[in-house]
PDB file of N, CA and C in Angstrom:
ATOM      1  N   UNK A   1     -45.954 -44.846  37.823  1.00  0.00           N
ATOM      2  CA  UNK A   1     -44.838 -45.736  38.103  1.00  0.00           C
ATOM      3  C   UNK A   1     -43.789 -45.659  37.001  1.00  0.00           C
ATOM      4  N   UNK A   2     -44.513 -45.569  36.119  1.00  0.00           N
ATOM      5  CA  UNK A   2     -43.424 -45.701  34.641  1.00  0.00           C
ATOM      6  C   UNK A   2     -42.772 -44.286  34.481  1.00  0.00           C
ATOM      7  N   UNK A   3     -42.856 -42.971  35.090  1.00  0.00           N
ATOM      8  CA  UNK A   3     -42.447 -41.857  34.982  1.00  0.00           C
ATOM      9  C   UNK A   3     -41.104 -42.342  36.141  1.00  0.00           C
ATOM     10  N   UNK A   4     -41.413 -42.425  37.484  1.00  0.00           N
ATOM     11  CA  UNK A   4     -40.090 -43.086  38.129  1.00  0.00           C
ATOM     12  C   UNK A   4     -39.238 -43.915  37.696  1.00  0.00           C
ATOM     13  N   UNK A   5     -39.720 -44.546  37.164  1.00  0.00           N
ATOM     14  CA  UNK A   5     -38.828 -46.082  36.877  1.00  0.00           C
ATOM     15  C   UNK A   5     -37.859 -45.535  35.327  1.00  0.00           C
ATOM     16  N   UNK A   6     -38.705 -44.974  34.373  1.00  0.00           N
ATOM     17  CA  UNK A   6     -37.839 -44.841  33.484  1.00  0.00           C
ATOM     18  C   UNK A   6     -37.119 -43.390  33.807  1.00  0.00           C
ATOM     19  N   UNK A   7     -36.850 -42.829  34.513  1.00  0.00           N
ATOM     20  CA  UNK A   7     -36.349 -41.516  35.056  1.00  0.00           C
ATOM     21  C   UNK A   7     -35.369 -42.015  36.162  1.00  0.00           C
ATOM     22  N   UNK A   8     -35.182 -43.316  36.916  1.00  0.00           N
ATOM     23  CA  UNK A   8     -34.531 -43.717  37.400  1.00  0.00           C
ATOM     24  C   UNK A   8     -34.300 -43.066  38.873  1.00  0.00           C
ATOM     25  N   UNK A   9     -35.883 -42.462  38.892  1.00  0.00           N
ATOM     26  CA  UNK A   9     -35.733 -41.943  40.551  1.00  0.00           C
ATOM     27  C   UNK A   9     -35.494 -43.306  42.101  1.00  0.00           C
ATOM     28  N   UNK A  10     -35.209 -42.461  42.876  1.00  0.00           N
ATOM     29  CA  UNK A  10     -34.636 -43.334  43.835  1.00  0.00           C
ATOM     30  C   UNK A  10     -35.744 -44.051  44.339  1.00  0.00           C
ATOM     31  N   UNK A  11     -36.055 -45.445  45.187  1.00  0.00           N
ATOM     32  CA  UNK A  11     -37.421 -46.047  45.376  1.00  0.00           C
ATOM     33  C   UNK A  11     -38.211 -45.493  46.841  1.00  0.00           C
ATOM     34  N   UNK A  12     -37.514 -44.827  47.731  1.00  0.00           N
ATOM     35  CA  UNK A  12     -37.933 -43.997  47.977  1.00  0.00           C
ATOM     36  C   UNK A  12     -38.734 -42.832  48.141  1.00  0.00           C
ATOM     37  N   UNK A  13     -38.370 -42.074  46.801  1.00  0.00           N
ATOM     38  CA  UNK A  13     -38.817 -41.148  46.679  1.00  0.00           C
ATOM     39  C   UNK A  13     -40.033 -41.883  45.753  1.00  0.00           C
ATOM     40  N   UNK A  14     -40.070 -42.746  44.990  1.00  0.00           N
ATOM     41  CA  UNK A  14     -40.401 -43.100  44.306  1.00  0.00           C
ATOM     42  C   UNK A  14     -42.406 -43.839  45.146  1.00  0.00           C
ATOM     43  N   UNK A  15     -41.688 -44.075  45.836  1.00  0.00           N
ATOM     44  CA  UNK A  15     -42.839 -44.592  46.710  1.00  0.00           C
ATOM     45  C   UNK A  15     -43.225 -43.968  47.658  1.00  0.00           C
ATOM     46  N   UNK A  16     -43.143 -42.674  47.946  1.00  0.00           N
ATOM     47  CA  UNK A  16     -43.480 -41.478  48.637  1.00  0.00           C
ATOM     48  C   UNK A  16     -44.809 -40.972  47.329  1.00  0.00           C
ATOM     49  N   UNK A  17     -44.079 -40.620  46.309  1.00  0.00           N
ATOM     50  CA  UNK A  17     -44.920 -40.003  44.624  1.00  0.00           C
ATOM     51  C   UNK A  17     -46.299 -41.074  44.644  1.00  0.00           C
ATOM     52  N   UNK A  18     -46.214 -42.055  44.669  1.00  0.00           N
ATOM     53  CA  UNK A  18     -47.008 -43.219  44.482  1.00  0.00           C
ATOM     54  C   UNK A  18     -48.099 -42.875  45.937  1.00  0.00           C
ATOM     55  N   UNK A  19     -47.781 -43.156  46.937  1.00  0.00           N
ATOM     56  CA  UNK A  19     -48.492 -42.882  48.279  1.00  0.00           C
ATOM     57  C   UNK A  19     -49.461 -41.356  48.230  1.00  0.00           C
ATOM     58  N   UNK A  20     -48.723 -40.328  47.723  1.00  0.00           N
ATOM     59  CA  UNK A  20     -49.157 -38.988  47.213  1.00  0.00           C
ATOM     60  C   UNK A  20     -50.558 -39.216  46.650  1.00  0.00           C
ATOM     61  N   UNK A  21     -49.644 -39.916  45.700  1.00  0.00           N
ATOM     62  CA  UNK A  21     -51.070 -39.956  44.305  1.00  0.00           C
ATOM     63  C   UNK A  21     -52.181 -41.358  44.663  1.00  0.00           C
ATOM     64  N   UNK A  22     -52.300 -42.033  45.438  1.00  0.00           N
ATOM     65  CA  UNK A  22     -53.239 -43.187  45.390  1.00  0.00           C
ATOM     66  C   UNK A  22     -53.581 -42.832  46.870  1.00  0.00           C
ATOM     67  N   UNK A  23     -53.721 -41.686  47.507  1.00  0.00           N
ATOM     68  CA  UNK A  23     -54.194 -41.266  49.265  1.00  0.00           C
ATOM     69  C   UNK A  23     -55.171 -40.518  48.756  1.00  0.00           C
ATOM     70  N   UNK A  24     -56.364 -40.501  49.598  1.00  0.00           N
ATOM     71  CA  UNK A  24     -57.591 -39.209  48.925  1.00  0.00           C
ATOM     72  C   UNK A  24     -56.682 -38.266  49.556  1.00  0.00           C
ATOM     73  N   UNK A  25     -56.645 -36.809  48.744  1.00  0.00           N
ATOM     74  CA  UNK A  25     -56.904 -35.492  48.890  1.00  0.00           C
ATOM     75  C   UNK A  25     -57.704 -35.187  50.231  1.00  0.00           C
ATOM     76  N   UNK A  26     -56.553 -34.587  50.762  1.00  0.00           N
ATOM     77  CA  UNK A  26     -57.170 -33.927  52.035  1.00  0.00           C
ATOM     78  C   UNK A  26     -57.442 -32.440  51.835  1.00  0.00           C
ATOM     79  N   UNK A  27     -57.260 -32.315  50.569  1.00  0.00           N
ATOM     80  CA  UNK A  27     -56.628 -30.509  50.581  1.00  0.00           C
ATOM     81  C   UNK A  27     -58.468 -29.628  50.399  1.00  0.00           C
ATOM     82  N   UNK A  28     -58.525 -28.365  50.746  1.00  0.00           N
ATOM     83  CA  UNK A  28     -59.388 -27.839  51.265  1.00  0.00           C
ATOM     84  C   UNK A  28     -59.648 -27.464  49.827  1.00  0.00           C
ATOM     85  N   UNK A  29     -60.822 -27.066  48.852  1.00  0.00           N
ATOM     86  CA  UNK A  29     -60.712 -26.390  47.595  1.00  0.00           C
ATOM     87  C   UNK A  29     -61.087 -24.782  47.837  1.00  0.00           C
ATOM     88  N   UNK A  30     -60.494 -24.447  47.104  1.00  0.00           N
ATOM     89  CA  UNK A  30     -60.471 -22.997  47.559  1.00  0.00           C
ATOM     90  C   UNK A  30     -60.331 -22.204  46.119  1.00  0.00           C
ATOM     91  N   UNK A  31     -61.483 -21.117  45.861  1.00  0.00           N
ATOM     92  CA  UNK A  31     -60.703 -20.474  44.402  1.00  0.00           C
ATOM     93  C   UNK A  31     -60.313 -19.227  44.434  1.00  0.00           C
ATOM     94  N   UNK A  32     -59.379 -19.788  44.005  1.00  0.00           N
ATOM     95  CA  UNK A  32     -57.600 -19.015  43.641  1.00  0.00           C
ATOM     96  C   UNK A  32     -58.096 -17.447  42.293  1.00  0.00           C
ATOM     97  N   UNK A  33     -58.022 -16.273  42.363  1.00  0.00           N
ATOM     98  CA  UNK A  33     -57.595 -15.684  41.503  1.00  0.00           C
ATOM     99  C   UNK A  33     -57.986 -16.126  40.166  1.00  0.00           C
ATOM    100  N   UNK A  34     -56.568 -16.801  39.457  1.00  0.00           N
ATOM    101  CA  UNK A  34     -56.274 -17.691  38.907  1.00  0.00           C
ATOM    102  C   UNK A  34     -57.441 -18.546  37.886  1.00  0.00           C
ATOM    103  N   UNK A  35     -58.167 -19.177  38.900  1.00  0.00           N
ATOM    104  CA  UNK A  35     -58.871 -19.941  38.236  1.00  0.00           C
ATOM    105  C   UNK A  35     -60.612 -19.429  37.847  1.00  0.00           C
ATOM    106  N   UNK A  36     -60.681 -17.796  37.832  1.00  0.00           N
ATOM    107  CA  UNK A  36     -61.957 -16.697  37.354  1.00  0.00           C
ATOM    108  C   UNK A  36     -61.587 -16.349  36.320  1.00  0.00           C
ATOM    109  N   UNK A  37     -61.566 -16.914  35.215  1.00  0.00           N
ATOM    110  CA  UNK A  37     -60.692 -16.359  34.066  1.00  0.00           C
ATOM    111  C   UNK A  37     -61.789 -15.051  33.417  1.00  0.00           C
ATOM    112  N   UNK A  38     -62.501 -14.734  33.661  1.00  0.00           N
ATOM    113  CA  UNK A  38     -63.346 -13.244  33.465  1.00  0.00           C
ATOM    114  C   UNK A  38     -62.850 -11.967  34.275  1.00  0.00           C
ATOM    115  N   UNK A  39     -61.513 -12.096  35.224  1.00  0.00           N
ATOM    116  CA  UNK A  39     -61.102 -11.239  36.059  1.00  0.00           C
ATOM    117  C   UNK A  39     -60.132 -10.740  35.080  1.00  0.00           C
ATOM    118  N   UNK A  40     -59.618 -11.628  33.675  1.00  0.00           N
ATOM    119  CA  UNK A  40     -58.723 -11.053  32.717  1.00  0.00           C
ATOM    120  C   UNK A  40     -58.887 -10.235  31.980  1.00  0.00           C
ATOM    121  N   UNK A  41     -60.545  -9.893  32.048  1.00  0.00           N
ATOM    122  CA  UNK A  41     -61.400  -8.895  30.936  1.00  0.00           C
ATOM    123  C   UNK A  41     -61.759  -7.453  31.822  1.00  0.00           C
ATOM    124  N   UNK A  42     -61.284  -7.921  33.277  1.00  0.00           N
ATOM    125  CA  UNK A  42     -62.288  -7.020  34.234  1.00  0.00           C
ATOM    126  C   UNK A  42     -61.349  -5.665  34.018  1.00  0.00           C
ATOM    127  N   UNK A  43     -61.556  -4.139  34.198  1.00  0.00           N
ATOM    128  CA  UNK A  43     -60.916  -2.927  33.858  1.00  0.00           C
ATOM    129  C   UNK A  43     -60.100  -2.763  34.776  1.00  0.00           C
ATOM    130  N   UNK A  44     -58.806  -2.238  34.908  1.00  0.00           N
ATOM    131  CA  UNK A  44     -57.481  -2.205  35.943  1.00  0.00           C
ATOM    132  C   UNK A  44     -57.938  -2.043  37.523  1.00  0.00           C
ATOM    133  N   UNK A  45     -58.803  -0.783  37.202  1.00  0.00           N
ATOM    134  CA  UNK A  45     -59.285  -0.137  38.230  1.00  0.00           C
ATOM    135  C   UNK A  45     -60.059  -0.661  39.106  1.00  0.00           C
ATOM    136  N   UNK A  46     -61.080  -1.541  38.641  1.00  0.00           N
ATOM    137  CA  UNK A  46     -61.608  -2.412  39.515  1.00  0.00           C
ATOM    138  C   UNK A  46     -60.972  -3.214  39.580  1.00  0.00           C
ATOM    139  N   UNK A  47     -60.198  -4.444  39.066  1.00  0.00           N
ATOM    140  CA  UNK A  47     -59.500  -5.575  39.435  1.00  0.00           C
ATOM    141  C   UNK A  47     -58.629  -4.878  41.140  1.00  0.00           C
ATOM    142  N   UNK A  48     -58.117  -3.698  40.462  1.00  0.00           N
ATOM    143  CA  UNK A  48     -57.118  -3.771  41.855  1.00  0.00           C
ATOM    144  C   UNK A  48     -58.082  -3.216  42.831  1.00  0.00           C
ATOM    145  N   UNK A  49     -59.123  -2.742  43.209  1.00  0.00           N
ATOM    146  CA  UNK A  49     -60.572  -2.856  44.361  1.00  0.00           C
ATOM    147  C   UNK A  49     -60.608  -3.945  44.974  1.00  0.00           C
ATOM    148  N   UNK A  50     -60.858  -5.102  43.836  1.00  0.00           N
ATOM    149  CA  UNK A  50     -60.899  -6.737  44.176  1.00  0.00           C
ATOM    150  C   UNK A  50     -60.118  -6.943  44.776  1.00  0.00           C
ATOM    151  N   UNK A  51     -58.670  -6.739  44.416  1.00  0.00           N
ATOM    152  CA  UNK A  51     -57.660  -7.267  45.377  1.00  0.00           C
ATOM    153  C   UNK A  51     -57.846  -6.942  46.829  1.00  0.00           C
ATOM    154  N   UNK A  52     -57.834  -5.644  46.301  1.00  0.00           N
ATOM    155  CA  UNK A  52     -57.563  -5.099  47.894  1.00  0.00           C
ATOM    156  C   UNK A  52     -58.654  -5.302  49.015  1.00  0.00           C
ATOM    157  N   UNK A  53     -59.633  -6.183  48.311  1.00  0.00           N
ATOM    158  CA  UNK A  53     -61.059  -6.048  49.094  1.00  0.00           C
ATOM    159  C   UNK A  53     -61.120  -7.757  49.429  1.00  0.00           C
ATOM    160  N   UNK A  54     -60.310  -8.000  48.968  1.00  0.00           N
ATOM    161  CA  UNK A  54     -59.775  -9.881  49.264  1.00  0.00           C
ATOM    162  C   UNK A  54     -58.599  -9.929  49.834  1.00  0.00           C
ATOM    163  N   UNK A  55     -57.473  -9.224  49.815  1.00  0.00           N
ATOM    164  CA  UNK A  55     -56.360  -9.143  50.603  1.00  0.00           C
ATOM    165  C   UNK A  55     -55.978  -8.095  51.538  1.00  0.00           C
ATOM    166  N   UNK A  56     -56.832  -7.427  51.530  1.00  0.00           N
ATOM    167  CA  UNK A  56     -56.255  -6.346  53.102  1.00  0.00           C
ATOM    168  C   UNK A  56     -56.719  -6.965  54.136  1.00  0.00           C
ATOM    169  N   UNK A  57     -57.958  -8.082  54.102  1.00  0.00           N
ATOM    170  CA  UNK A  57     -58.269  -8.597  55.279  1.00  0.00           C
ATOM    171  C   UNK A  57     -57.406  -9.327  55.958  1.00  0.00           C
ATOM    172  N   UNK A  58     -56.661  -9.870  55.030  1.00  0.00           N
ATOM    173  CA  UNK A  58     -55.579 -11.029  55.061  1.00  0.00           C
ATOM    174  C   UNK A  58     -54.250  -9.895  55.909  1.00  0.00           C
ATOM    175  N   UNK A  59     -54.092  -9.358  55.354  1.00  0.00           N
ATOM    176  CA  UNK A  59     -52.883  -8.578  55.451  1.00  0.00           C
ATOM    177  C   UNK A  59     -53.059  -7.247  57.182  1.00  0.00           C
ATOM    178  N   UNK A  60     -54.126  -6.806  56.930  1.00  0.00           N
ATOM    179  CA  UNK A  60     -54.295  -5.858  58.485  1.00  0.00           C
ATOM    180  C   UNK A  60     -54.372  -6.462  59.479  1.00  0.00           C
ATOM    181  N   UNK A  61     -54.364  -7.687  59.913  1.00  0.00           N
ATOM    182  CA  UNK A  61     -54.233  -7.689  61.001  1.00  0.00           C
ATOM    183  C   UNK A  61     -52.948  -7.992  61.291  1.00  0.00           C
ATOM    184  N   UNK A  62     -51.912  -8.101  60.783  1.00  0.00           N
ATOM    185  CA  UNK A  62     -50.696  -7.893  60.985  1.00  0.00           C
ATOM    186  C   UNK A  62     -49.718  -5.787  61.118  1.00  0.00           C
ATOM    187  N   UNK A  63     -49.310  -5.901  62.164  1.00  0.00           N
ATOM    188  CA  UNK A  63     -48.804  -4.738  62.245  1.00  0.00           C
ATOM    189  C   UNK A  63     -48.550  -3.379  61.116  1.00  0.00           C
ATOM    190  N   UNK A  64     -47.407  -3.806  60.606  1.00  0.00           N
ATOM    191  CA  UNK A  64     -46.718  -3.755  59.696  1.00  0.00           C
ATOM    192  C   UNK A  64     -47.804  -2.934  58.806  1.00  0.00           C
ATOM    193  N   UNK A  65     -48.787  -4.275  58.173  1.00  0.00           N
ATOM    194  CA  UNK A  65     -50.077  -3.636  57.003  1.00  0.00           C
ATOM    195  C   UNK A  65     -50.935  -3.343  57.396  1.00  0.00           C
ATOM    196  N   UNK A  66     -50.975  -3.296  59.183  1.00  0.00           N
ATOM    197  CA  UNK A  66     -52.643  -2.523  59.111  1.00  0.00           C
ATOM    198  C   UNK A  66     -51.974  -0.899  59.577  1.00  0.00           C
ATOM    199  N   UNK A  67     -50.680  -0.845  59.665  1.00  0.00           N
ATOM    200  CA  UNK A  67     -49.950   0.885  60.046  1.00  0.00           C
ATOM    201  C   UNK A  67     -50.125   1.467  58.418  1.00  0.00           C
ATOM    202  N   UNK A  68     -49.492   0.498  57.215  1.00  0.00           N
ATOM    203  CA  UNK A  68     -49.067   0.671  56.043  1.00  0.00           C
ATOM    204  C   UNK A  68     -50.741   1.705  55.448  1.00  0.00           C
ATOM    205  N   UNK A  69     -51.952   0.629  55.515  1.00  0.00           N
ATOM    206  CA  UNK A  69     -52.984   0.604  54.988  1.00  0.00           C
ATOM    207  C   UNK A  69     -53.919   2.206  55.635  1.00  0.00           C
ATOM    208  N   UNK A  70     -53.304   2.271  57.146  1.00  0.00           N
ATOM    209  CA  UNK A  70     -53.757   3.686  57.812  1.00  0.00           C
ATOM    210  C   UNK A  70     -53.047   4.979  57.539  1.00  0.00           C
ATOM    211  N   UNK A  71     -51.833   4.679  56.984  1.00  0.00           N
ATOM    212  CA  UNK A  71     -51.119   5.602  56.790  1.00  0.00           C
ATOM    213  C   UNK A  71     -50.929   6.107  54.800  1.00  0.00           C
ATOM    214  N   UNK A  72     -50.895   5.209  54.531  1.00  0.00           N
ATOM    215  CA  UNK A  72     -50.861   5.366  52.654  1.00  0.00           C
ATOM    216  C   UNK A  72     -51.956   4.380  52.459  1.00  0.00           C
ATOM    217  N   UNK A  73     -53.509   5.016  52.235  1.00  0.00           N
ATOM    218  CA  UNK A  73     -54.293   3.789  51.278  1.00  0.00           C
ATOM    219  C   UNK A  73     -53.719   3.568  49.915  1.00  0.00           C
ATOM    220  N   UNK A  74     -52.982   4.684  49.090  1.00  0.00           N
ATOM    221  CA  UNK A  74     -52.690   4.026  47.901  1.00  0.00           C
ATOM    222  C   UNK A  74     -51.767   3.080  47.570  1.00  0.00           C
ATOM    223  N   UNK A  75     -51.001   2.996  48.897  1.00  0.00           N
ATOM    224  CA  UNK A  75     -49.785   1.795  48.918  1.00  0.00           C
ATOM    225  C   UNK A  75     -50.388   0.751  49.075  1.00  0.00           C
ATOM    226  N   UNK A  76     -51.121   0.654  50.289  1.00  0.00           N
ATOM    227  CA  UNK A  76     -52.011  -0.529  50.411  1.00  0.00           C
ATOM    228  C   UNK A  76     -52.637  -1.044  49.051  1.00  0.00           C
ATOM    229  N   UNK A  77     -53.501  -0.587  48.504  1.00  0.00           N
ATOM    230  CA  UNK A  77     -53.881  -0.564  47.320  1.00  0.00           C
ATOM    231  C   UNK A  77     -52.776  -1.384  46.524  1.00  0.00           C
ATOM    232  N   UNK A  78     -51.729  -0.856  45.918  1.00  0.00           N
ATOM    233  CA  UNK A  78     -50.719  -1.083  45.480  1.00  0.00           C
ATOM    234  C   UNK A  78     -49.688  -2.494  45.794  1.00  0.00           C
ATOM    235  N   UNK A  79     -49.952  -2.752  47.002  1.00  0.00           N
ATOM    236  CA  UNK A  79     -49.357  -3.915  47.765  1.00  0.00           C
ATOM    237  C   UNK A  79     -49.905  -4.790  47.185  1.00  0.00           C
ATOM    238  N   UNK A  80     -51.926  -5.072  47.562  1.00  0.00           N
ATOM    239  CA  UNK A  80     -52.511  -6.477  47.191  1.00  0.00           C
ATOM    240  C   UNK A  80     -53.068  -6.238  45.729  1.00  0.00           C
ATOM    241  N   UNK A  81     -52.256  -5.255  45.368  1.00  0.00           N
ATOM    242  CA  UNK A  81     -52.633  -5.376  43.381  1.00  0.00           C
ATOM    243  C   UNK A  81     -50.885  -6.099  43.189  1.00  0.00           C
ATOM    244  N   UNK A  82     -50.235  -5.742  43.519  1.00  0.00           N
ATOM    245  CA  UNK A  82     -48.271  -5.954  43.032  1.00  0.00           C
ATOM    246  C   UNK A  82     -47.999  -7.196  43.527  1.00  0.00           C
ATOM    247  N   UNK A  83     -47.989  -7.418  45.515  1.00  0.00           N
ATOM    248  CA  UNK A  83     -47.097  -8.109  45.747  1.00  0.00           C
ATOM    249  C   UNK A  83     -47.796  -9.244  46.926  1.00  0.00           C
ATOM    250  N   UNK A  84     -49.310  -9.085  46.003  1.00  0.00           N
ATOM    251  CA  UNK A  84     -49.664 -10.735  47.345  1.00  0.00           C
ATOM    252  C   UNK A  84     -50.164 -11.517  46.000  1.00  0.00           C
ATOM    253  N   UNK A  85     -49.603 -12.791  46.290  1.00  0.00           N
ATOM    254  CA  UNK A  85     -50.048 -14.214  44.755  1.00  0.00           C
ATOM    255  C   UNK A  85     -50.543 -15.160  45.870  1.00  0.00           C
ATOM    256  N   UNK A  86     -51.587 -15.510  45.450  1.00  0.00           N
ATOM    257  CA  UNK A  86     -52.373 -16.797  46.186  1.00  0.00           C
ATOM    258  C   UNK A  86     -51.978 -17.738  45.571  1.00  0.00           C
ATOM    259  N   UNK A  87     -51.772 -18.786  46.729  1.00  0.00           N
ATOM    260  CA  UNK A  87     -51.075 -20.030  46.529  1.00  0.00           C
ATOM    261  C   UNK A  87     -51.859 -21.109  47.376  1.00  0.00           C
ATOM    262  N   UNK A  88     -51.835 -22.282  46.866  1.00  0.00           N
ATOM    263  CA  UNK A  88     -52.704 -23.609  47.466  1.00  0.00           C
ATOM    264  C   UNK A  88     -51.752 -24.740  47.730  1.00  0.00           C
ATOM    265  N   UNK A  89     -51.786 -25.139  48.631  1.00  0.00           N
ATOM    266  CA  UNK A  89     -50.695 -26.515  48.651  1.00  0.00           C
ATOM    267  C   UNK A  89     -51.646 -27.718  49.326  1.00  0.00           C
ATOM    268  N   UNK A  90     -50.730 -28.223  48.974  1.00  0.00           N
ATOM    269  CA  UNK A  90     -51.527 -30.140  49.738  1.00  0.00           C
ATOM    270  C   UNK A  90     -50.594 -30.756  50.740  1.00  0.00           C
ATOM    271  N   UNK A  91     -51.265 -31.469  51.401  1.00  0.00           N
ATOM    272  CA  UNK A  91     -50.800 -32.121  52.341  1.00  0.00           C
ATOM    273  C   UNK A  91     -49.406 -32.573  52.140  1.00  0.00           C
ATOM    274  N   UNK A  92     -48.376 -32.329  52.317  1.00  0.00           N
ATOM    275  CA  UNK A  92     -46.919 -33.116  52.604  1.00  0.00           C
ATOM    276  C   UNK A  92     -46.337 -32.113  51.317  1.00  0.00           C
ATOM    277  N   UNK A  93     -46.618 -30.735  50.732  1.00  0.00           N
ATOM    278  CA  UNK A  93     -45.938 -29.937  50.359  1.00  0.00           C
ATOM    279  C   UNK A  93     -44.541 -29.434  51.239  1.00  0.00           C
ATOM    280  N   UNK A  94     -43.874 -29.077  50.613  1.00  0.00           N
ATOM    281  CA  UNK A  94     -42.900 -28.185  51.356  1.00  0.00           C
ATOM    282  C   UNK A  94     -42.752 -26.683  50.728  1.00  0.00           C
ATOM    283  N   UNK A  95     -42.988 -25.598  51.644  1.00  0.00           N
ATOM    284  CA  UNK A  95     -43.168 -24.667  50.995  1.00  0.00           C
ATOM    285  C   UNK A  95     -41.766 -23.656  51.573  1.00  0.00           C
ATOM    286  N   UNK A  96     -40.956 -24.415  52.305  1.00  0.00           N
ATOM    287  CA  UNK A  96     -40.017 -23.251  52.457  1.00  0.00           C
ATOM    288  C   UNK A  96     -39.069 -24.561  53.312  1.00  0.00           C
ATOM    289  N   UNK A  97     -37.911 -24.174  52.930  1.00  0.00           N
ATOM    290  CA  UNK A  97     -36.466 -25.105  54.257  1.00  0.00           C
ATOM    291  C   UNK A  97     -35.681 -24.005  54.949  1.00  0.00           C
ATOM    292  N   UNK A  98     -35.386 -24.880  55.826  1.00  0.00           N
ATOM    293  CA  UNK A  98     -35.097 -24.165  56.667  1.00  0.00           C
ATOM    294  C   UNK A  98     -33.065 -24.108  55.921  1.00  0.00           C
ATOM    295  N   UNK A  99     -32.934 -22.175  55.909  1.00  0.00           N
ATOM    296  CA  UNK A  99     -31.568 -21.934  55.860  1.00  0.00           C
ATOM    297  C   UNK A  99     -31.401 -21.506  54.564  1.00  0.00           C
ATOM    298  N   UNK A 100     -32.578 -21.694  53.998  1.00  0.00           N
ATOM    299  CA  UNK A 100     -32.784 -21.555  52.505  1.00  0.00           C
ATOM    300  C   UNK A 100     -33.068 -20.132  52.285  1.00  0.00           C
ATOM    301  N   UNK A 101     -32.501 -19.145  51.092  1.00  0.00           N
ATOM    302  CA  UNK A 101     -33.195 -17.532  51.161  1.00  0.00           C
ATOM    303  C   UNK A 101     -34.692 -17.399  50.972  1.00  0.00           C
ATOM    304  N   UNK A 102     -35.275 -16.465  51.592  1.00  0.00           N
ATOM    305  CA  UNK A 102     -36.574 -16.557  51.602  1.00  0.00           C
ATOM    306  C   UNK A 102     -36.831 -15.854  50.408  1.00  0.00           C
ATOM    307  N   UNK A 103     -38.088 -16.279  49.544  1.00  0.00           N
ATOM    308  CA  UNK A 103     -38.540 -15.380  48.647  1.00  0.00           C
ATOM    309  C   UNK A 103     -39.906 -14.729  49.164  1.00  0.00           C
ATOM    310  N   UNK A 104     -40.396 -14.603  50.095  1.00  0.00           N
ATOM    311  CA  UNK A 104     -41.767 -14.150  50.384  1.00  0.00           C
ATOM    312  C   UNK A 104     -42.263 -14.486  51.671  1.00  0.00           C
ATOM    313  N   UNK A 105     -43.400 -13.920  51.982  1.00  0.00           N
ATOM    314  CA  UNK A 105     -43.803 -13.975  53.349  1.00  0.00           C
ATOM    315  C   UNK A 105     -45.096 -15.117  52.966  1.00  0.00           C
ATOM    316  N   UNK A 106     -45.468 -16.049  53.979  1.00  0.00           N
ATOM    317  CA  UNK A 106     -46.816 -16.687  53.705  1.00  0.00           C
ATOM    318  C   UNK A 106     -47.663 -16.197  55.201  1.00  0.00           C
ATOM    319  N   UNK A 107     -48.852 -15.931  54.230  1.00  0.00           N
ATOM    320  CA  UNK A 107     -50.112 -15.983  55.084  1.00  0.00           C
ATOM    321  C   UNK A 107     -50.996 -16.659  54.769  1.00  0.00           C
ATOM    322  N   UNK A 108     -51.502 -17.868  56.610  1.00  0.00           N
ATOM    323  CA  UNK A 108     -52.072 -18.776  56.258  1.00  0.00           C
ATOM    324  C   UNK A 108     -53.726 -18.369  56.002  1.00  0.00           C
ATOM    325  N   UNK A 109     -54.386 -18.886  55.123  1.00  0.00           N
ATOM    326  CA  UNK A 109     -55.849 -18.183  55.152  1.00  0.00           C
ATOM    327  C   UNK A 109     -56.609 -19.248  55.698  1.00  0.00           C
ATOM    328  N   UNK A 110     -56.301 -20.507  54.857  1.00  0.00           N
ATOM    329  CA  UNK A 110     -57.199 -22.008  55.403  1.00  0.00           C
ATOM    330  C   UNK A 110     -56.180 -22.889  56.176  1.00  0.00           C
ATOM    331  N   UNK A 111     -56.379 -23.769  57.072  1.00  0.00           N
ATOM    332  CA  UNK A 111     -55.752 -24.859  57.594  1.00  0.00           C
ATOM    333  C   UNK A 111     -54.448 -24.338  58.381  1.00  0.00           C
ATOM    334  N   UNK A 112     -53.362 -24.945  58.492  1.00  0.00           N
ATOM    335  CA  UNK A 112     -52.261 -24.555  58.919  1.00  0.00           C
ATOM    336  C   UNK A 112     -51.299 -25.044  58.331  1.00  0.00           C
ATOM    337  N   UNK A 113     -49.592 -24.810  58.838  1.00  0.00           N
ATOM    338  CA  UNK A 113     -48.705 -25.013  58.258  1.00  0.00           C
ATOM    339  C   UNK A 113     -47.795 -25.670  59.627  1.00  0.00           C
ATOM    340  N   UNK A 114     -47.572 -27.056  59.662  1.00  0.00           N
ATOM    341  CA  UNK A 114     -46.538 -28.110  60.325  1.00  0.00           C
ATOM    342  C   UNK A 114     -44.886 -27.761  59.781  1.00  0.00           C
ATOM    343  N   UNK A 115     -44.585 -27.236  61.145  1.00  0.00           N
ATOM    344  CA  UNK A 115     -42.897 -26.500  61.046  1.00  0.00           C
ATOM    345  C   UNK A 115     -42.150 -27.895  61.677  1.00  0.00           C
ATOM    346  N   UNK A 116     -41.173 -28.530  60.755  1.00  0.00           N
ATOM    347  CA  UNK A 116     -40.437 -29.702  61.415  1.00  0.00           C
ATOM    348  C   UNK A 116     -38.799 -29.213  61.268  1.00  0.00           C
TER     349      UNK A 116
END
């Protein structure tokens, strides 16, 4: 409360933050990358195996990466070592507006995503 109030956020928003934080957690736990901190010691070569052995599943059944993955394995390879970051959100996140430039593609792995 005292982070709103002396920050002079609107009461609104203010009581949206509050509702956030005093609702149980609906959010699914899931581990992220991120939070194996022994994957920082692991040798290049295998880390990017890992990836690709946790994210091509994610990624082939979409067109696009299961042509990419049949046609260049080392791109594939290269893709879920470079350009896939796992991300977790909670209930009443916003992860993209509409009209806004996109920075990235999301793929859902757990739960779904409410388009308003």
């Amino acid at each position: 409360r005292s982070l709103c109030s002396d920050r002079g956020i609107r009461l609104h928003l203010a009581k949206r933050v509050m509702q956030f934080i005093s609702s149980p957690r609906r959010r699914i736990v899931w581990v992220t990358e991120d939070d194996v901190a022994c994957l920082k010691t692991m040798p290049r070569s295998l880390l990017i195996e890992l990836r690709h052995g946790m994210y091509s599943k994610v990624l082939s059944p979409h067109a696009l990466f299961r042509l990419l993955g049949d046609a260049c394995h080392a791109l594939m390879l290269e893709v879920c070592n470079s350009a896939v970051k796992e991300t977790t959100t909670d209930v009443g996140d916003t992860v993209f507006r509409c009209f806004a430039p996109g920075a990235g593609m999301y793929f859902v792995v757990h739960g779904s995503f409410d388009y308003r």
